[in-house]
N, C-alpha and C. Protein backbone atom coordinates (compact mmCIF):
# COMPACT_ATOMS: atom_id res chain seq x y z
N UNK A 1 28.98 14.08 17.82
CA UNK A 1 27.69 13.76 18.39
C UNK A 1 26.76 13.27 17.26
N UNK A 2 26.37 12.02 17.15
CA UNK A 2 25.04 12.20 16.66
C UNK A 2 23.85 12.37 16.59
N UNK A 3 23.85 12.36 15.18
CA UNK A 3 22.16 13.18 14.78
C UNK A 3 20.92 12.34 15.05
N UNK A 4 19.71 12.82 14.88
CA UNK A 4 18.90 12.21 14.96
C UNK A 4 18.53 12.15 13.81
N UNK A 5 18.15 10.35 13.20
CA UNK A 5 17.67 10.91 11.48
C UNK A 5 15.64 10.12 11.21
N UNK A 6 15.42 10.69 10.63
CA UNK A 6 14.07 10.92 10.43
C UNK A 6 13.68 9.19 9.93
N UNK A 7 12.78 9.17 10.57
CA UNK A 7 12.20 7.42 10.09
C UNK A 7 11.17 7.59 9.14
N UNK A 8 11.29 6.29 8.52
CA UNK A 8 10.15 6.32 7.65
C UNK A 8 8.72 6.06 8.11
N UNK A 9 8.82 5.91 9.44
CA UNK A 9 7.48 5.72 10.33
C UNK A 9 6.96 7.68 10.66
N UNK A 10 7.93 7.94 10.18
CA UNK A 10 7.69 9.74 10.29
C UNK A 10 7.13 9.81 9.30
N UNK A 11 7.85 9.60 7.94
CA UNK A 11 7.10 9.80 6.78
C UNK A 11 5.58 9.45 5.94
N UNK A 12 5.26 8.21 6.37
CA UNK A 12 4.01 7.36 6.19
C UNK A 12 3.00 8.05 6.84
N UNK A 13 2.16 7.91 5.91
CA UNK A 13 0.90 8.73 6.11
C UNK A 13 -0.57 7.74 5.92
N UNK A 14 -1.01 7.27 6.28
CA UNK A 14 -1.98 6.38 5.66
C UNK A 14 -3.69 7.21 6.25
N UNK A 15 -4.19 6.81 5.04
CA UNK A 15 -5.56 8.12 5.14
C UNK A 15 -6.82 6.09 4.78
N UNK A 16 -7.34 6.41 5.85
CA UNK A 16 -8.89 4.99 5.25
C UNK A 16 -9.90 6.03 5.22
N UNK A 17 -10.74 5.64 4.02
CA UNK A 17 -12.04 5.91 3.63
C UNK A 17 -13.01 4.96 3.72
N UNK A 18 -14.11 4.81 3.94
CA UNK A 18 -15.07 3.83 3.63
C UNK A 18 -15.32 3.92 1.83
N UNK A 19 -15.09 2.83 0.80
CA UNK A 19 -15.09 2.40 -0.10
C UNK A 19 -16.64 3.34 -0.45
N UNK A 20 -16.31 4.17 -2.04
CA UNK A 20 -17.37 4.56 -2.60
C UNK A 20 -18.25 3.97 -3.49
N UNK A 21 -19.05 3.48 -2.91
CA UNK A 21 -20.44 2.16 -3.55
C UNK A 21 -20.63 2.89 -5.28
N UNK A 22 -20.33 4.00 -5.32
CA UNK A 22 -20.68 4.70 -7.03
C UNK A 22 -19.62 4.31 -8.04
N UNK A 23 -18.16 4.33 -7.28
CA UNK A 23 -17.32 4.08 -7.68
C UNK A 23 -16.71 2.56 -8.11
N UNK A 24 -16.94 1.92 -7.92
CA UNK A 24 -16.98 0.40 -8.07
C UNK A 24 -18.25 -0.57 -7.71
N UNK A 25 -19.32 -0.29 -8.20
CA UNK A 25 -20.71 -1.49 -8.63
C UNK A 25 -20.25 -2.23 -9.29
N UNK A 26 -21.03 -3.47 -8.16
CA UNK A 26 -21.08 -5.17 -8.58
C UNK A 26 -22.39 -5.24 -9.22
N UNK A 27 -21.85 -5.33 -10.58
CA UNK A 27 -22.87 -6.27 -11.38
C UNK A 27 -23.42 -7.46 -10.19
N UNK A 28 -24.82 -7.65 -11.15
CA UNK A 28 -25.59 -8.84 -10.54
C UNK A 28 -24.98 -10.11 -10.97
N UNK A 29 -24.34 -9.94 -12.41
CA UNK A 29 -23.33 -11.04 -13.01
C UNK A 29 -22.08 -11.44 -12.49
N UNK A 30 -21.56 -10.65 -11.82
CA UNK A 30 -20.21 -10.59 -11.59
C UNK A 30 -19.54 -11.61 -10.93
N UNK A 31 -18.82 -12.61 -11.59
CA UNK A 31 -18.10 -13.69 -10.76
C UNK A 31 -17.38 -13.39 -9.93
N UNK A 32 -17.54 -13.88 -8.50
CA UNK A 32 -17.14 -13.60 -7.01
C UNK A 32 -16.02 -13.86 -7.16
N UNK A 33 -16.02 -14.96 -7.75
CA UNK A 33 -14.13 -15.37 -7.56
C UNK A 33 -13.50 -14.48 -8.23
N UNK A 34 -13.96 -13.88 -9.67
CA UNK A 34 -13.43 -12.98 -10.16
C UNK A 34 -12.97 -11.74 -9.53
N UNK A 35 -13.78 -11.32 -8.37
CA UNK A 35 -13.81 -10.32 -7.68
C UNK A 35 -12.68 -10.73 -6.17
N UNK A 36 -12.60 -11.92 -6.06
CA UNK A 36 -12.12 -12.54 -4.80
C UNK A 36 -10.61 -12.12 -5.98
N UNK A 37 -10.55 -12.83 -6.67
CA UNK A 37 -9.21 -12.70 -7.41
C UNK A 37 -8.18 -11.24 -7.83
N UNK A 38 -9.39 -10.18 -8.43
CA UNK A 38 -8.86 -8.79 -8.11
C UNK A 38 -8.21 -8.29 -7.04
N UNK A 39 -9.29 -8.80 -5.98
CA UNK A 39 -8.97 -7.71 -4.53
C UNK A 39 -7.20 -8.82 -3.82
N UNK A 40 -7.14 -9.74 -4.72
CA UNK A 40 -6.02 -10.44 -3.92
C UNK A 40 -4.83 -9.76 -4.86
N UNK A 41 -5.21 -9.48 -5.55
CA UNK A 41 -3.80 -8.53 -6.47
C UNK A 41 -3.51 -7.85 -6.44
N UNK A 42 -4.78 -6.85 -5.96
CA UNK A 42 -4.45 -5.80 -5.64
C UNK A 42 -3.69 -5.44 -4.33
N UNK A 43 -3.96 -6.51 -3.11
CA UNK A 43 -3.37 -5.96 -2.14
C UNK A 43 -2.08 -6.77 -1.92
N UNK A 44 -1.68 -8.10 -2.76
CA UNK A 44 -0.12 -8.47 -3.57
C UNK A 44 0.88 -7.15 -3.71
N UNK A 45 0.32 -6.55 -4.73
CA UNK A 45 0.30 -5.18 -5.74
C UNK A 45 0.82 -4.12 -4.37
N UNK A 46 0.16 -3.90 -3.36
CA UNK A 46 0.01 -2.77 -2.39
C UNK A 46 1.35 -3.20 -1.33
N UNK A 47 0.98 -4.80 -1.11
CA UNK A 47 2.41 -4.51 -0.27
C UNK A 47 3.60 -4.96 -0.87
N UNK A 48 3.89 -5.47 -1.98
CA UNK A 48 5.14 -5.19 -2.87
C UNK A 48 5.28 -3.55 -3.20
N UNK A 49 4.37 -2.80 -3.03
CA UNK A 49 4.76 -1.26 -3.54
C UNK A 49 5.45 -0.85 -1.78
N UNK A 50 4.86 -1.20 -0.68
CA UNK A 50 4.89 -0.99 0.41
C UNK A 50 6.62 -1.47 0.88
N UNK A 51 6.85 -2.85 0.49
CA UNK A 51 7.92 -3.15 0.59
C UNK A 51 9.20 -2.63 0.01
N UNK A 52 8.69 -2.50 -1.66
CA UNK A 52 9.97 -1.88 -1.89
C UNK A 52 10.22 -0.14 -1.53
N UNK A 53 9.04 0.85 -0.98
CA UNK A 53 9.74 1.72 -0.71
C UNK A 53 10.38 1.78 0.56
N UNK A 54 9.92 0.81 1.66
CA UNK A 54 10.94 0.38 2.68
C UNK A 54 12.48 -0.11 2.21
N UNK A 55 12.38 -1.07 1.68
CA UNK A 55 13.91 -1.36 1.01
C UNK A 55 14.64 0.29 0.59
N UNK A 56 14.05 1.12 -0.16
CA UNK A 56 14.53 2.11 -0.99
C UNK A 56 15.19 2.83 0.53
N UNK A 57 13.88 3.05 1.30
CA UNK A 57 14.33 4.18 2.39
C UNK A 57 15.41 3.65 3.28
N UNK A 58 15.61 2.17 3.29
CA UNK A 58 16.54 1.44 4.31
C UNK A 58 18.15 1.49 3.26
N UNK A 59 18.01 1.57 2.15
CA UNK A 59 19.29 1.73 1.69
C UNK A 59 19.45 3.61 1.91
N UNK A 60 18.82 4.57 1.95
CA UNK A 60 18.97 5.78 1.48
C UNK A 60 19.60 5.70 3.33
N UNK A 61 18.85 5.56 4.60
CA UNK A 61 19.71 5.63 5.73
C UNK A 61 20.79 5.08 6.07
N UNK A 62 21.07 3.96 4.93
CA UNK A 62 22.79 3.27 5.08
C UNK A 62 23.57 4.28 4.38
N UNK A 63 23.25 4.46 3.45
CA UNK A 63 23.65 5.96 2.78
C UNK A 63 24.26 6.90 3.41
N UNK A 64 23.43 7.25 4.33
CA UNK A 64 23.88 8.56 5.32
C UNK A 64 24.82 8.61 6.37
């Protein structure tokens, strides 16, 4: 008989905050694009981290 095995939609947890205004102030100087350019790396950055622990967890259930 088989088992039932645990998804990674079980495991994922995702928590939103509203962004802390103390924690990251925009200078009055601050080049937008510069800022347009961060926030695009960062979320590059977020779903390549996102992707590969899907890959990781999709080989660990071929695994099993």
């Amino acid at each position: 008989m088989a088992h039932q095995r645990d998804t990674i939609a079980g495991k994922v947890r995702l928590v939103l905050d509203a962004p802390d205004a103390s924690v990251t102030p925009l200078r009055s100087g601050a080049d937008p694009r510069l800022i347009s350019l961060v926030r695009l790396l960062a979320r590059q950055a977020a779903r390549d981290f996102v992707n590969a622990e899907l890959e990781a967890a999709r080989r660990r259930d071929l695994q099993d």
